[in-house]
Protein backbone atom coordinates (compact mmCIF):
# COMPACT_ATOMS: atom_id res chain seq x y z
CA UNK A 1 -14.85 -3.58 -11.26
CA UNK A 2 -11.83 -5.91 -10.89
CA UNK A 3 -11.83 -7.45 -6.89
CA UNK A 4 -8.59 -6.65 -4.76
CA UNK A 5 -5.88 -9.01 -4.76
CA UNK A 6 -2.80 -9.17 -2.54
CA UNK A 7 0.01 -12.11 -3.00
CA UNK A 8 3.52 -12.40 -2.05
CA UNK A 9 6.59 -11.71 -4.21
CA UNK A 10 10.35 -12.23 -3.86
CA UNK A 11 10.26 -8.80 -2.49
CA UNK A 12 7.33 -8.81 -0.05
CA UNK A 13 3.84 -8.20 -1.76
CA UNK A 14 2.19 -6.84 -4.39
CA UNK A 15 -1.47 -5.47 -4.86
CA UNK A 16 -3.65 -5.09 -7.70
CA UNK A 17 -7.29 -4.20 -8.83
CA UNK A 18 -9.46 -2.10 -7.36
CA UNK A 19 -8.66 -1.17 -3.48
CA UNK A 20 -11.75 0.63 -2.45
CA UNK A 21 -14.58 0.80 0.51
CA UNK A 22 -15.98 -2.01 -1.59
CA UNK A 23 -12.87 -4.58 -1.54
CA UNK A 24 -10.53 -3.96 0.99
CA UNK A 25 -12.58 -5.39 3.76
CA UNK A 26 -11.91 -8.37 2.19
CA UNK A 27 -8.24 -8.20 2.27
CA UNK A 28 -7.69 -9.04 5.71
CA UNK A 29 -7.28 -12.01 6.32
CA UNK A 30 -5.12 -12.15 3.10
CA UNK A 31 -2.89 -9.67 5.22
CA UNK A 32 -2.97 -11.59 8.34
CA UNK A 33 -1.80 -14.79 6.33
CA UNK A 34 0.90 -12.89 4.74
CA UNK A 35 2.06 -11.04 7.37
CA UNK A 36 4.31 -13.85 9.48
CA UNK A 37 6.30 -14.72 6.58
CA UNK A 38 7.85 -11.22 5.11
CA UNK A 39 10.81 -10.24 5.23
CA UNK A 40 12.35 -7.48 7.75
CA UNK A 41 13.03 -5.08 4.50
CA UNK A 42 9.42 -5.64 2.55
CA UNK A 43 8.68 -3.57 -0.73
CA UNK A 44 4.37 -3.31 -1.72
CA UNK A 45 4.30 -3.08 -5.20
CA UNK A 46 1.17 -1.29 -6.55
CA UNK A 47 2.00 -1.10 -10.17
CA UNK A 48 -1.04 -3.29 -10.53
CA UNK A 49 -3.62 -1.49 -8.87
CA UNK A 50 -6.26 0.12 -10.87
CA UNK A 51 -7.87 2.43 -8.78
CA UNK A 52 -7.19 3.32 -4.87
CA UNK A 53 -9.75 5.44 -2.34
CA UNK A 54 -9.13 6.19 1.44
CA UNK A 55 -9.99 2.95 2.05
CA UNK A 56 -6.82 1.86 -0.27
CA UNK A 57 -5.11 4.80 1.76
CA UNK A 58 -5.96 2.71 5.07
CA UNK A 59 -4.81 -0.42 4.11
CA UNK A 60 -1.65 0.69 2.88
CA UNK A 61 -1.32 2.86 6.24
CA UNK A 62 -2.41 -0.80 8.13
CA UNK A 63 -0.23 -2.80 6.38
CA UNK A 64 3.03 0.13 7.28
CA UNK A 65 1.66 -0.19 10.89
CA UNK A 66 1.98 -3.62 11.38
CA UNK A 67 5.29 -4.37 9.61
CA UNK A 68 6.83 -1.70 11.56
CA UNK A 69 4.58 -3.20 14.61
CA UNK A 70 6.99 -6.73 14.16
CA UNK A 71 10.37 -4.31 13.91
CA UNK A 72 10.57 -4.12 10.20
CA UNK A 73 10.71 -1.62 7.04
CA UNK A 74 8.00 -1.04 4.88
CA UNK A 75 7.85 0.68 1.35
CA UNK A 76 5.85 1.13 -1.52
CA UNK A 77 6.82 0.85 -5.45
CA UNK A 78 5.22 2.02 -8.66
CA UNK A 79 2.25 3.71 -7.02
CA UNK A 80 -0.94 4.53 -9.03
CA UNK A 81 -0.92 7.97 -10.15
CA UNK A 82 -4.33 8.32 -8.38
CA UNK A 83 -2.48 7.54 -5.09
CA UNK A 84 -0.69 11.07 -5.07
CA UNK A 85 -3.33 13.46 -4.32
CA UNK A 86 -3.89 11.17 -1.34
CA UNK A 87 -1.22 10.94 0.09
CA UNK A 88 -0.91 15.11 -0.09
CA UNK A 89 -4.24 15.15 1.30
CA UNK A 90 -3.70 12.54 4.29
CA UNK A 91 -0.47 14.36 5.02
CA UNK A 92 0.93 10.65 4.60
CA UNK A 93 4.57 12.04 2.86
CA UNK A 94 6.46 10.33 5.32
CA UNK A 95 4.90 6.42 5.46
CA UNK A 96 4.26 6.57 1.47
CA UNK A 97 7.34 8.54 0.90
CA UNK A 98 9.39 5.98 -1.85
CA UNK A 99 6.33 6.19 -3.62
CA UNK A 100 4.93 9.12 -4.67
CA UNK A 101 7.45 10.54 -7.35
CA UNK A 102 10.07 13.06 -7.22
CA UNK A 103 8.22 16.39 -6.86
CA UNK A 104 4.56 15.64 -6.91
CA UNK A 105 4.81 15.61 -2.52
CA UNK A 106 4.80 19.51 -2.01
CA UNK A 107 1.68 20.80 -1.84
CA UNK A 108 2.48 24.01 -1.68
């Protein structure tokens, strides 16, 4: 199983590996550390991560929080396809919204 990572990027920060009950816990003081120096427009890119749980759902729900906590925008880019049926479940449409592709957020 391939440990979290989190670094910055031109754009903000990117993820990748395994975000799970297992490995985020782990991730926070990565965030803290991070957190100071992004920019007031950040973009999470998750084209890296591997696999995601509620726990992934969490931190990317934290990380939204606390960017928009310090008066800036938060989005996420090239999202896992496991992400989706999170998000739908979680109701979480409107903080992952740029993610999740074009028609896969109705669950109706």
């Amino acid at each position: 199983m391939a440990d979290a990572r989190l670094h910055a990027t031109p754009e903000g920060l990117a993820l990748s590996g395994t975000l799970t009950f297992a490995t985020v816990p782990g991730l926070e003081s990565r965030i803290r550390a991070l957190l100071a120096g992004l920019p007031a427009r950040t973009r999470v890119d998750l084209g890296e991560v591997t696999r995601i749980d509620s726990a992934g759902v969490a931190l990317l729900v934290t990380l939204w929080r606390r960017v928009h906590e310090q008066g800036g925008e938060l989005g996420f880019h090239s999202i896992p396809q496991g992400l989706v049926p999170l998000v739908e479940l979680y109701d979480l449409q409107s903080v992952i919204a740029d993610s999740v592709p074009a028609g896969q957020t109705d669950a109706a």
